[in-house]
PDB file of N, CA and C in Angstrom:
ATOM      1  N   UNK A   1      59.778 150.269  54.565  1.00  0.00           N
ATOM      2  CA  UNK A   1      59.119 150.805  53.399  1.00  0.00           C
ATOM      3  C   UNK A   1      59.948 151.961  52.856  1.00  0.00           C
ATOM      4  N   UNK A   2      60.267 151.847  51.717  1.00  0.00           N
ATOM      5  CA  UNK A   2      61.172 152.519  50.859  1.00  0.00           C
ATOM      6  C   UNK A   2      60.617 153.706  50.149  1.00  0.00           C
ATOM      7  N   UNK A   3      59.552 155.149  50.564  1.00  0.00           N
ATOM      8  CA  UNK A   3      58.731 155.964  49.375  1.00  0.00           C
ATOM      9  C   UNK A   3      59.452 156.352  48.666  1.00  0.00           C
ATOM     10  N   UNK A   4      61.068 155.984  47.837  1.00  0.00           N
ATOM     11  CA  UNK A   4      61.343 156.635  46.896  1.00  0.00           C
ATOM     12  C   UNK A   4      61.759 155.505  46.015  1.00  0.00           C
ATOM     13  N   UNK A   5      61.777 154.555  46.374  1.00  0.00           N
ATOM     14  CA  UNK A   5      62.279 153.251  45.737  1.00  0.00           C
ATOM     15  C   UNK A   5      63.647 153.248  46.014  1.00  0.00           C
ATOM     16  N   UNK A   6      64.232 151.782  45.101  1.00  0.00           N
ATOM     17  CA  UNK A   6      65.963 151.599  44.919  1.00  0.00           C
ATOM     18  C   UNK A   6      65.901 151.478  43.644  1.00  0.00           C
ATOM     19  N   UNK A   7      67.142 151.463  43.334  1.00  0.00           N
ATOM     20  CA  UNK A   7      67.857 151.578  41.726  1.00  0.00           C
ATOM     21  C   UNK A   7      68.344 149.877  42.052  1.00  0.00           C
ATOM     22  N   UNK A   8      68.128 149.488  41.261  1.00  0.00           N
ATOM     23  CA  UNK A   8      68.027 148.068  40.761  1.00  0.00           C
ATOM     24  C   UNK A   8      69.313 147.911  39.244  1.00  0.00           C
ATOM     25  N   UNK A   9      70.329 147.178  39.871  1.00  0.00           N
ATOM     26  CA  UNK A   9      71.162 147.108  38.574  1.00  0.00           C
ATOM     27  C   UNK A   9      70.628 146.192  37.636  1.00  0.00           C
ATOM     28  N   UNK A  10      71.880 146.651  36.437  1.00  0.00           N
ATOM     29  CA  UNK A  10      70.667 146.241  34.924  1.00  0.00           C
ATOM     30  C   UNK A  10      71.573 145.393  34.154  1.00  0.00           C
ATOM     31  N   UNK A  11      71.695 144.653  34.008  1.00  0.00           N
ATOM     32  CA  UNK A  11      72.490 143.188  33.278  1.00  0.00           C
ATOM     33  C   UNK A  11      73.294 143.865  32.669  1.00  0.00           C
ATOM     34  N   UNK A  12      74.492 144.039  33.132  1.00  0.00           N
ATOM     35  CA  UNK A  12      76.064 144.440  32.650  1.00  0.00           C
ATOM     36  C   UNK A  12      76.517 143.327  31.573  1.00  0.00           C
ATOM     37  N   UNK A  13      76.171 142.167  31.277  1.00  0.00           N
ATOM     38  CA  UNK A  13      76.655 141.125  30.362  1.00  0.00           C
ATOM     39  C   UNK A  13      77.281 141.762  28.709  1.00  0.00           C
ATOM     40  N   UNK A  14      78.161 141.803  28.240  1.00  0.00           N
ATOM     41  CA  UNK A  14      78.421 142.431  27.324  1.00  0.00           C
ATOM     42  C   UNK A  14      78.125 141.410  26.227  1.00  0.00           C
ATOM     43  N   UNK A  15      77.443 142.507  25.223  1.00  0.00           N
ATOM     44  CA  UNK A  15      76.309 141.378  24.019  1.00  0.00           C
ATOM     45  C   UNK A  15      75.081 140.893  24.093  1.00  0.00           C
ATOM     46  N   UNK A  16      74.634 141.810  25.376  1.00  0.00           N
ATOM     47  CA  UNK A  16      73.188 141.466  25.437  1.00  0.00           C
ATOM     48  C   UNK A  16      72.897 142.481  26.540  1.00  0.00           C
ATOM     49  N   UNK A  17      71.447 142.971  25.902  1.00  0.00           N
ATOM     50  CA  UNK A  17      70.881 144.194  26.556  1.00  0.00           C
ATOM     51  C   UNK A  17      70.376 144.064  27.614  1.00  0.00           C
ATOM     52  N   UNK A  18      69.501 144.967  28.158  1.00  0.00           N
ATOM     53  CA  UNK A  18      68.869 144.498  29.470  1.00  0.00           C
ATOM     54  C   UNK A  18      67.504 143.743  29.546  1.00  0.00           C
ATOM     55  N   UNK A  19      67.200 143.240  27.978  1.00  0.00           N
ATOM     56  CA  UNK A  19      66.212 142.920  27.917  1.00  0.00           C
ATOM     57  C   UNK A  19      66.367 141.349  27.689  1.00  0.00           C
ATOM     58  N   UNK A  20      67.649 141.217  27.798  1.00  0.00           N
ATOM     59  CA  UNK A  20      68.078 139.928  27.217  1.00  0.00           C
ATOM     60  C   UNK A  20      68.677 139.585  25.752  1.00  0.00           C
ATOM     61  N   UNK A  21      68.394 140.350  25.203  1.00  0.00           N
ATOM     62  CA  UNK A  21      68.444 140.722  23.624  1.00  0.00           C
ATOM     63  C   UNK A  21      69.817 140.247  23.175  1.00  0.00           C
ATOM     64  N   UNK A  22      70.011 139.408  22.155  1.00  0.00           N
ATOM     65  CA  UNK A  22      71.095 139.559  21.454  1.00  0.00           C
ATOM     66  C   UNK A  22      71.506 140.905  20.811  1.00  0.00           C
ATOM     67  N   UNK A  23      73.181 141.696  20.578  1.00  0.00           N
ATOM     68  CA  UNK A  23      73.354 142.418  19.854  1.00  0.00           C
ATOM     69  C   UNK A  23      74.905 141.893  19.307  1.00  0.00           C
ATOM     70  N   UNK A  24      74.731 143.178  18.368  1.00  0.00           N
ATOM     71  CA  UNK A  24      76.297 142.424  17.389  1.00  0.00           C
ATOM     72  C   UNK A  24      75.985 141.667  16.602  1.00  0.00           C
ATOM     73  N   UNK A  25      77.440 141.426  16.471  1.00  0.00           N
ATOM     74  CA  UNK A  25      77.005 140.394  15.143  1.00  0.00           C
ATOM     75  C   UNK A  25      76.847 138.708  15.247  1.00  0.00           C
ATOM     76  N   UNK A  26      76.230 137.899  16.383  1.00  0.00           N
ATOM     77  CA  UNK A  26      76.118 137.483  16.937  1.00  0.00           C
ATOM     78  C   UNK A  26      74.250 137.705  17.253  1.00  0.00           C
ATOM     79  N   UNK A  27      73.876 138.476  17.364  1.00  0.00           N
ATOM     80  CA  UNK A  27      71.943 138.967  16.770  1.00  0.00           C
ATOM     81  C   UNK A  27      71.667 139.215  15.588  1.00  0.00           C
ATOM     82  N   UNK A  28      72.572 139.741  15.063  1.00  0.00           N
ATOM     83  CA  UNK A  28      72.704 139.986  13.372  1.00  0.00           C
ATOM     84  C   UNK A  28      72.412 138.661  12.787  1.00  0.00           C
ATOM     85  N   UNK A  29      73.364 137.449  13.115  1.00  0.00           N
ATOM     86  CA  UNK A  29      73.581 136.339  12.694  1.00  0.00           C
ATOM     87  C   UNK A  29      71.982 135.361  13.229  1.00  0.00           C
ATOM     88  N   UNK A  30      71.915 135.275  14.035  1.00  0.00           N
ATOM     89  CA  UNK A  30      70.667 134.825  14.309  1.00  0.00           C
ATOM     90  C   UNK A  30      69.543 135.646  13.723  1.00  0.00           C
ATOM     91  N   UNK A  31      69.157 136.854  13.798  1.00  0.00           N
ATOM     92  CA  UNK A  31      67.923 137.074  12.989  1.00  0.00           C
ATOM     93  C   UNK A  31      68.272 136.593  11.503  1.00  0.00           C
ATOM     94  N   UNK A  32      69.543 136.848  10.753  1.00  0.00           N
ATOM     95  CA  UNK A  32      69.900 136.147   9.267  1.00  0.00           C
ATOM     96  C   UNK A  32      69.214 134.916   9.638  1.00  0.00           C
ATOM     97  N   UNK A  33      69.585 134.030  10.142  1.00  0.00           N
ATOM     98  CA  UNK A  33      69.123 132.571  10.429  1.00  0.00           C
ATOM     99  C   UNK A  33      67.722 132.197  10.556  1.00  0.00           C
ATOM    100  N   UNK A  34      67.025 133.030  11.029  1.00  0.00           N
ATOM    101  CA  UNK A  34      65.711 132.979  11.531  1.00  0.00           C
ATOM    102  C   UNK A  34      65.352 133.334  10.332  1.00  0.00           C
ATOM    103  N   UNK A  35      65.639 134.448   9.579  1.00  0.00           N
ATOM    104  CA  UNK A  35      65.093 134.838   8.343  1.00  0.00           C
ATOM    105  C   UNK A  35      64.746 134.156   7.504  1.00  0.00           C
ATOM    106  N   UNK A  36      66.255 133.167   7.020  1.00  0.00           N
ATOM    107  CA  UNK A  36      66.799 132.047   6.282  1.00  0.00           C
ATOM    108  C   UNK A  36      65.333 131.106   5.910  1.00  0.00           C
ATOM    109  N   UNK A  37      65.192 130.891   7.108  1.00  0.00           N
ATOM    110  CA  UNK A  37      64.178 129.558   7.760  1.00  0.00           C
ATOM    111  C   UNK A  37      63.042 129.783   7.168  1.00  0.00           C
ATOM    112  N   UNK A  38      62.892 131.372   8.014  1.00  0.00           N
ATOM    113  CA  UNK A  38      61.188 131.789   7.551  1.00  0.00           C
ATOM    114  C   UNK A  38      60.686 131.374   5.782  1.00  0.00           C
ATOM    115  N   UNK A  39      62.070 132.088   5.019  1.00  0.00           N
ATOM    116  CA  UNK A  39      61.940 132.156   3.863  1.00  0.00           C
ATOM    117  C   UNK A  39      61.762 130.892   3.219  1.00  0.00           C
ATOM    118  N   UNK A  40      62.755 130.050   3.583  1.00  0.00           N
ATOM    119  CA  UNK A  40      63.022 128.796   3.169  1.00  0.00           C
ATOM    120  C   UNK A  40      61.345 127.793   3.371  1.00  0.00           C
ATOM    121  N   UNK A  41      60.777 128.197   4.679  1.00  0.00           N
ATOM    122  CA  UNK A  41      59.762 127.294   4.932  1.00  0.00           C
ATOM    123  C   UNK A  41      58.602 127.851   3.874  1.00  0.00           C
ATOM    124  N   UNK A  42      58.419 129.562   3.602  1.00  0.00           N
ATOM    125  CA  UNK A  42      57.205 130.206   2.614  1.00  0.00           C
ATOM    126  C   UNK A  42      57.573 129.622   1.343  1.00  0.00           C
ATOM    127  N   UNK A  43      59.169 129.476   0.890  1.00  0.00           N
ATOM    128  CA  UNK A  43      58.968 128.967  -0.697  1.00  0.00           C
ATOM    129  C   UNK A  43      58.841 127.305  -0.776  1.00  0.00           C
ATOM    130  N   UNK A  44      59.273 126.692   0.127  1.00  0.00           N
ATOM    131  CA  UNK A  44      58.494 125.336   0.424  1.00  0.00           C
ATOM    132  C   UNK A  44      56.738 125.228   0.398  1.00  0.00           C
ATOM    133  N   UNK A  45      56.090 126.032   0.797  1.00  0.00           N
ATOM    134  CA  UNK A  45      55.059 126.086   0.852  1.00  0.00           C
ATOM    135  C   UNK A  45      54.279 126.447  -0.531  1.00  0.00           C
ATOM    136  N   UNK A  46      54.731 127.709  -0.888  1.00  0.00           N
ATOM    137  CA  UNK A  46      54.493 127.639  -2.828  1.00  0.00           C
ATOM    138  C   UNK A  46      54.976 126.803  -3.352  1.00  0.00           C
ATOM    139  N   UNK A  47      55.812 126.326  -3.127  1.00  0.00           N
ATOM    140  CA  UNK A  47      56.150 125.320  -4.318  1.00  0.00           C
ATOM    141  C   UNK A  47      55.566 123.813  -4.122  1.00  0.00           C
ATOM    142  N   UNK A  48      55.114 123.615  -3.005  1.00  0.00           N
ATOM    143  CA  UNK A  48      53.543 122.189  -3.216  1.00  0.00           C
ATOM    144  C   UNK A  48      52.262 122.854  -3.641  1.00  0.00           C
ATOM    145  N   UNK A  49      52.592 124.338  -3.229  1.00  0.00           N
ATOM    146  CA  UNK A  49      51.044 124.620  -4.233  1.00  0.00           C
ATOM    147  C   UNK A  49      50.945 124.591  -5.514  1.00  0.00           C
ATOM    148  N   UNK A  50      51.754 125.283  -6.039  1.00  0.00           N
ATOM    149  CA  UNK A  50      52.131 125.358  -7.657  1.00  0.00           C
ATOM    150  C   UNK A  50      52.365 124.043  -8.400  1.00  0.00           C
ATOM    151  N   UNK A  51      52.897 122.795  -7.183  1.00  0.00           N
ATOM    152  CA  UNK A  51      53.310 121.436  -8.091  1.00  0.00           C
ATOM    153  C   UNK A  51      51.918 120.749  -8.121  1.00  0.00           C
ATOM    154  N   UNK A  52      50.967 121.303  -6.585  1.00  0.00           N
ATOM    155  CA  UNK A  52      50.234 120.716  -7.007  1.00  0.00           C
ATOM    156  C   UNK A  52      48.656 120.962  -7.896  1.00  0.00           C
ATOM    157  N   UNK A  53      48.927 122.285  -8.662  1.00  0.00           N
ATOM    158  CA  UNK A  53      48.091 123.044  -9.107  1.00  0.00           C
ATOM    159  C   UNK A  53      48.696 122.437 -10.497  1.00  0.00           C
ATOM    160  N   UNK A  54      50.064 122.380 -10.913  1.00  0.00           N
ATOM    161  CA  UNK A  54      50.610 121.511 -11.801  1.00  0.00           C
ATOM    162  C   UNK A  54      50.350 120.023 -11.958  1.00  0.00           C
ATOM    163  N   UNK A  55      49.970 119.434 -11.148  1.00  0.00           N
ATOM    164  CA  UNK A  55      49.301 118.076 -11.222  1.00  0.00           C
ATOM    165  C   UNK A  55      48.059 117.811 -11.416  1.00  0.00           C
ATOM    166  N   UNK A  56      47.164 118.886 -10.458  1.00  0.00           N
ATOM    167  CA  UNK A  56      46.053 118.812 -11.003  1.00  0.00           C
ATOM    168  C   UNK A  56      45.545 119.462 -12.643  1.00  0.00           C
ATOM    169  N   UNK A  57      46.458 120.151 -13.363  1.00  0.00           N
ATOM    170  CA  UNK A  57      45.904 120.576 -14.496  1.00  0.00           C
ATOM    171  C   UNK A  57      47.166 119.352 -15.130  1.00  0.00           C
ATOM    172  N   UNK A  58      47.441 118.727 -15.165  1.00  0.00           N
ATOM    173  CA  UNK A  58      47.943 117.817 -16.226  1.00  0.00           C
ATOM    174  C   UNK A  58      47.184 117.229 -17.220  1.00  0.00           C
ATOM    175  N   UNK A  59      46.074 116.693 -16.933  1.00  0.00           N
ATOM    176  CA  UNK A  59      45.388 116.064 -17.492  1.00  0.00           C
ATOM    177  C   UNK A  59      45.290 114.858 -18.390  1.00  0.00           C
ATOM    178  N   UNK A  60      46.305 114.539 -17.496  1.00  0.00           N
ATOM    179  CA  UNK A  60      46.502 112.861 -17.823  1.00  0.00           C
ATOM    180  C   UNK A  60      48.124 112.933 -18.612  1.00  0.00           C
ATOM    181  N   UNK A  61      48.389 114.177 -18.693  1.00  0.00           N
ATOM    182  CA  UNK A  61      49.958 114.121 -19.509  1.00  0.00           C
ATOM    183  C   UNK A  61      50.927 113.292 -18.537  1.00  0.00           C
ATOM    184  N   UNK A  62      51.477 112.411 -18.899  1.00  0.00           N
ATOM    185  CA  UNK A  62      52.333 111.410 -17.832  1.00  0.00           C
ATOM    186  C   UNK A  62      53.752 112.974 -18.003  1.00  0.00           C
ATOM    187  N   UNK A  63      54.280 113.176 -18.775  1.00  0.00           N
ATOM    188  CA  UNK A  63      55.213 114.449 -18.625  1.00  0.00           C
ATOM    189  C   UNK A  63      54.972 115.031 -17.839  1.00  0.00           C
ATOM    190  N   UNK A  64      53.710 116.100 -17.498  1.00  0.00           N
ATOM    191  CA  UNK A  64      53.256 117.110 -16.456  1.00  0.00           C
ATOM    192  C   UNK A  64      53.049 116.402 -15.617  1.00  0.00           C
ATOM    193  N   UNK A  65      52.655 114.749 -15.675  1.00  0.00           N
ATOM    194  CA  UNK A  65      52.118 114.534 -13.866  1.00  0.00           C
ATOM    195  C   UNK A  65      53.870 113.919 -13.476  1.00  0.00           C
ATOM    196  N   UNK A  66      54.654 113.633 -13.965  1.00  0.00           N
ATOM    197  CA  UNK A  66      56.113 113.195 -13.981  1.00  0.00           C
ATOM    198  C   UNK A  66      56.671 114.485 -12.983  1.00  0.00           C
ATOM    199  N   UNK A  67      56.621 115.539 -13.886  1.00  0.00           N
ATOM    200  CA  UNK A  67      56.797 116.902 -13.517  1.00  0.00           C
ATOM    201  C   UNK A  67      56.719 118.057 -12.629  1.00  0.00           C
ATOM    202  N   UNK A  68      55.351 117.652 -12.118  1.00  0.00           N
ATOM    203  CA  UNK A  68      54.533 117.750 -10.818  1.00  0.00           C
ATOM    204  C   UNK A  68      55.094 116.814  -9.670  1.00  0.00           C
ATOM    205  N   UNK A  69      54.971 115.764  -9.941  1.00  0.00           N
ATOM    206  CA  UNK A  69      55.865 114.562  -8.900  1.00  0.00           C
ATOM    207  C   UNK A  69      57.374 115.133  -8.513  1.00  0.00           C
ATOM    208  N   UNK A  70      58.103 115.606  -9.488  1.00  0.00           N
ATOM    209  CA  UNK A  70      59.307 115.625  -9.007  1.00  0.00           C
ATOM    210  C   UNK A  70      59.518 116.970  -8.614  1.00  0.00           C
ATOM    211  N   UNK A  71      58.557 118.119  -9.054  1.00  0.00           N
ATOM    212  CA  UNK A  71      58.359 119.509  -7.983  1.00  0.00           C
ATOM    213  C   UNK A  71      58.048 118.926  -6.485  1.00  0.00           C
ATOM    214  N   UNK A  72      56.847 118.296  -6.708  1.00  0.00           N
ATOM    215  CA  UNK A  72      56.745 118.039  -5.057  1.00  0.00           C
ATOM    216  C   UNK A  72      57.610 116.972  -4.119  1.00  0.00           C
ATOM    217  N   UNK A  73      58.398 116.291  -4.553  1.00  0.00           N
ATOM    218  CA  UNK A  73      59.292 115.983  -3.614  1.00  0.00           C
ATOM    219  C   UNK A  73      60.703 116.528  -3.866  1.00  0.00           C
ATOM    220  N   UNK A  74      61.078 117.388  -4.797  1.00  0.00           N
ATOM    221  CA  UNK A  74      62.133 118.229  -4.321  1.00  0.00           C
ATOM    222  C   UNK A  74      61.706 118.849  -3.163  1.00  0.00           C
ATOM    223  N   UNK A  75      60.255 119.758  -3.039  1.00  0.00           N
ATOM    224  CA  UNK A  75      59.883 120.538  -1.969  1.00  0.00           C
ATOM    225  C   UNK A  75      60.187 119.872  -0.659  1.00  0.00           C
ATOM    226  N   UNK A  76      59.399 118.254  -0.919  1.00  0.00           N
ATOM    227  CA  UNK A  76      59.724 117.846   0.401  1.00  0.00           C
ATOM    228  C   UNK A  76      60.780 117.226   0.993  1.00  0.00           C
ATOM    229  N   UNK A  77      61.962 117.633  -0.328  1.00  0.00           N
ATOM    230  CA  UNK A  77      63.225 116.721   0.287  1.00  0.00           C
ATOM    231  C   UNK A  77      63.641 118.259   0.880  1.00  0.00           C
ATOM    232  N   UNK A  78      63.351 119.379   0.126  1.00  0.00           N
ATOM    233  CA  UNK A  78      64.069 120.747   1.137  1.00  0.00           C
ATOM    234  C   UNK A  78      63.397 120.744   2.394  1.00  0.00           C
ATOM    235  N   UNK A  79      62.272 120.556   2.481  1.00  0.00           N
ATOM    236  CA  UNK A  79      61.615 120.527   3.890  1.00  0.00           C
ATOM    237  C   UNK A  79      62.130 119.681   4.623  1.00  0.00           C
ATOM    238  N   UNK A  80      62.566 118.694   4.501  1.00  0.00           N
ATOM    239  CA  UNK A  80      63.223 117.770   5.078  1.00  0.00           C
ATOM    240  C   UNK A  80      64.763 118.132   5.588  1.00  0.00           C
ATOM    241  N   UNK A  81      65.503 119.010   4.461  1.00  0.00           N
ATOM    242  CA  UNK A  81      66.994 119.456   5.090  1.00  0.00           C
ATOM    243  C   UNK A  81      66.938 120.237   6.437  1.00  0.00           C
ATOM    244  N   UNK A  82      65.938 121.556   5.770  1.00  0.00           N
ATOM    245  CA  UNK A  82      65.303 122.297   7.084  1.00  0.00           C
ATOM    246  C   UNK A  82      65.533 121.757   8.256  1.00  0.00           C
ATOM    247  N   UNK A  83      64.177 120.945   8.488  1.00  0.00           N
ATOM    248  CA  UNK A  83      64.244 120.260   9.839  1.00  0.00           C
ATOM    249  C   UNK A  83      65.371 119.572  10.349  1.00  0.00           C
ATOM    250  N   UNK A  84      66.142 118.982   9.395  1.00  0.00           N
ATOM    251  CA  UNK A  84      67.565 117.894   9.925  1.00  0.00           C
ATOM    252  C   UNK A  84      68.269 118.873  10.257  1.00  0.00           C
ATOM    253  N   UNK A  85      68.310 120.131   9.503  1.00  0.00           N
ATOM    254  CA  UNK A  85      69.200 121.035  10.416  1.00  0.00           C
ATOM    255  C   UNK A  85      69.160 121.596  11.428  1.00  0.00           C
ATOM    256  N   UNK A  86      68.012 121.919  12.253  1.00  0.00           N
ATOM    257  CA  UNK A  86      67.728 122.050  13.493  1.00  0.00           C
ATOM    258  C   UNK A  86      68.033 120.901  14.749  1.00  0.00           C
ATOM    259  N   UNK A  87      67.517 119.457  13.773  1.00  0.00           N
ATOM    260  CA  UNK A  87      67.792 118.468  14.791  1.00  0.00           C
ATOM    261  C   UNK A  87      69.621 118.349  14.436  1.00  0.00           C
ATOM    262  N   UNK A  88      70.125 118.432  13.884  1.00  0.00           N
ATOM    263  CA  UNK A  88      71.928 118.630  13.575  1.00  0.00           C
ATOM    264  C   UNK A  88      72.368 120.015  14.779  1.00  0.00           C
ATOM    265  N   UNK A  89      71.602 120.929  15.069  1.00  0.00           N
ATOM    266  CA  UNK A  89      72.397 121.755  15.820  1.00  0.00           C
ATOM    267  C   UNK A  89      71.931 121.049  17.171  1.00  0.00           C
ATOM    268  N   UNK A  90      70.537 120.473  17.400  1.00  0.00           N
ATOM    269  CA  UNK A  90      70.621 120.361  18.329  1.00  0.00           C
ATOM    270  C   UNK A  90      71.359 119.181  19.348  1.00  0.00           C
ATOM    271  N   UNK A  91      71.992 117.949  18.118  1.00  0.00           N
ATOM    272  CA  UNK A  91      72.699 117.408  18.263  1.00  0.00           C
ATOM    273  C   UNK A  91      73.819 117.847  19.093  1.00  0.00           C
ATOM    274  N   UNK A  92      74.519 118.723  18.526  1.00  0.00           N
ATOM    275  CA  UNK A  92      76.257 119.354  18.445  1.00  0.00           C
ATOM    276  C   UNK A  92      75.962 119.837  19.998  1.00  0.00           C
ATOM    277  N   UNK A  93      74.740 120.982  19.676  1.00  0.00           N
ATOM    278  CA  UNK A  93      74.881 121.543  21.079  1.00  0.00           C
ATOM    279  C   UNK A  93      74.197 120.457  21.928  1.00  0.00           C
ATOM    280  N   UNK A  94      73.948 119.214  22.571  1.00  0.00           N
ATOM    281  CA  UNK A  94      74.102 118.561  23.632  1.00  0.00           C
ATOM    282  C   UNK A  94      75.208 118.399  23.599  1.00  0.00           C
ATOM    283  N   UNK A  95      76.355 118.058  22.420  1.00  0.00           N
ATOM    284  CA  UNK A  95      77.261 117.282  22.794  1.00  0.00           C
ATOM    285  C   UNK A  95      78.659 118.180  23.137  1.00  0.00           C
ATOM    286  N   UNK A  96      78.517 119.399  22.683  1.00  0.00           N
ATOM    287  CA  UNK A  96      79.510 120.181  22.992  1.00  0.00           C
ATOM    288  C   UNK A  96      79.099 121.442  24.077  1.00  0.00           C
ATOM    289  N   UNK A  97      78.173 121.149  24.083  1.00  0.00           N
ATOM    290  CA  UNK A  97      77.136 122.512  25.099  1.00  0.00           C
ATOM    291  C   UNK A  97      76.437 121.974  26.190  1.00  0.00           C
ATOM    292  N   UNK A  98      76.091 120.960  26.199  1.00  0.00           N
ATOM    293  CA  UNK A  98      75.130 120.407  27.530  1.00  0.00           C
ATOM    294  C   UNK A  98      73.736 120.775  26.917  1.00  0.00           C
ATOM    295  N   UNK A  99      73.329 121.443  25.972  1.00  0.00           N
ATOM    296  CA  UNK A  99      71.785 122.545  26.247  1.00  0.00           C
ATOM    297  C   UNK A  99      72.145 122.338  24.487  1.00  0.00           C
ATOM    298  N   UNK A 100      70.260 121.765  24.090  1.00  0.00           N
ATOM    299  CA  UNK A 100      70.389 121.552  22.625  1.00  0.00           C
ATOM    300  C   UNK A 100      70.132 122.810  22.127  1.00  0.00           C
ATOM    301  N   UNK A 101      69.620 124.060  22.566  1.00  0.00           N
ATOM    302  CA  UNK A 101      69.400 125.348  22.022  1.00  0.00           C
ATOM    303  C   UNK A 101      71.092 126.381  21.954  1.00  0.00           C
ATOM    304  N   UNK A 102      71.912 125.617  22.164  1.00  0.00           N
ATOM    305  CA  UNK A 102      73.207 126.421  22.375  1.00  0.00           C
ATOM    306  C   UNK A 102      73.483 127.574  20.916  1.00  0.00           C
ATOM    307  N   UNK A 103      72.907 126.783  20.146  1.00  0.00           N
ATOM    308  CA  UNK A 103      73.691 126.755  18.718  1.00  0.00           C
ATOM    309  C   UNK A 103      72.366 127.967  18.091  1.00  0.00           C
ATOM    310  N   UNK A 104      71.388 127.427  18.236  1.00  0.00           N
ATOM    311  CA  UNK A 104      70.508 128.244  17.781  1.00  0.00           C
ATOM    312  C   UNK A 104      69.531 129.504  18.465  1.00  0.00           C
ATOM    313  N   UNK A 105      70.101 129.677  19.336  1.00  0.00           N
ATOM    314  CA  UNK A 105      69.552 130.611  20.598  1.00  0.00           C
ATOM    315  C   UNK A 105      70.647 130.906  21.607  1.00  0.00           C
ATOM    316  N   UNK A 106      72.062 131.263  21.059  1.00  0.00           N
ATOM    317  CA  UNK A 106      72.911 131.207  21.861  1.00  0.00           C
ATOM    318  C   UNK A 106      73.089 132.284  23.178  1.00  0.00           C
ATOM    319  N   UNK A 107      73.235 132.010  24.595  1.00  0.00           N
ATOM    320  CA  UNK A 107      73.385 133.250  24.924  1.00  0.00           C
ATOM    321  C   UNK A 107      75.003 133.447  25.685  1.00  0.00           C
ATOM    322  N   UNK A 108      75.013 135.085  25.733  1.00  0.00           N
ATOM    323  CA  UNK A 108      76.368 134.920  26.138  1.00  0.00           C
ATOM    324  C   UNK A 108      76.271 135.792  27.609  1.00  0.00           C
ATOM    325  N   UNK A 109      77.961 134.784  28.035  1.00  0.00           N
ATOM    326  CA  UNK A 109      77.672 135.091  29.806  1.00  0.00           C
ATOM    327  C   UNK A 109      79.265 135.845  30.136  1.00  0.00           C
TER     328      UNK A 109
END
């Protein structure tokens, strides 16, 4: 029994704290990325509301409901890049990394 304790070393890894944390520009780059996403997924999200707040007030105008149609599947063709790009990194990183999170959660050793 130890009453004063031990000192316990603390992850020497350079580029990442002791908390695990990315730093540099290398955390920089990933929160950008994460940001990217966030943003990318909120204006995806207004923009089926608005197309479809635009469809529902058409009122029979084949122009506005035309109009509305092609707001909402631009939205869902961007929603669609989104996701392919996640499944695209996670591609690369099995095939060059072993581990599909390489690319998007990278850590360094």
């Amino acid at each position: 029994m130890d009453p004063i304790g031990k000192i316990v070393p603390i992850n020497t890894t350079p580029g990442v704290t002791s908390a695990g944390e990315l730093v540099g520009v290398i955390g920089l780059l990933n929160s950008i990325l994460k940001l990217f996403f966030i943003a990318a997924g909120i204006w995806v999200f207004f923009n089926m509301i608005l197309a479809g707040f635009g469809f529902i007030n058409a009122g029979g105008d084949p122009k506005a409901i035309s109009k509305a149609w092609e707001k909402i599947w631009r939205s869902l063709v961007g929603l669609l890049i989104i996701v392919a790009s996640f499944l695209i990194a996670a591609v690369i990183g099995i095939l060059f990394f072993k581990d599909p999170s390489a690319i998007l959660n990278p850590k360094l050793k």
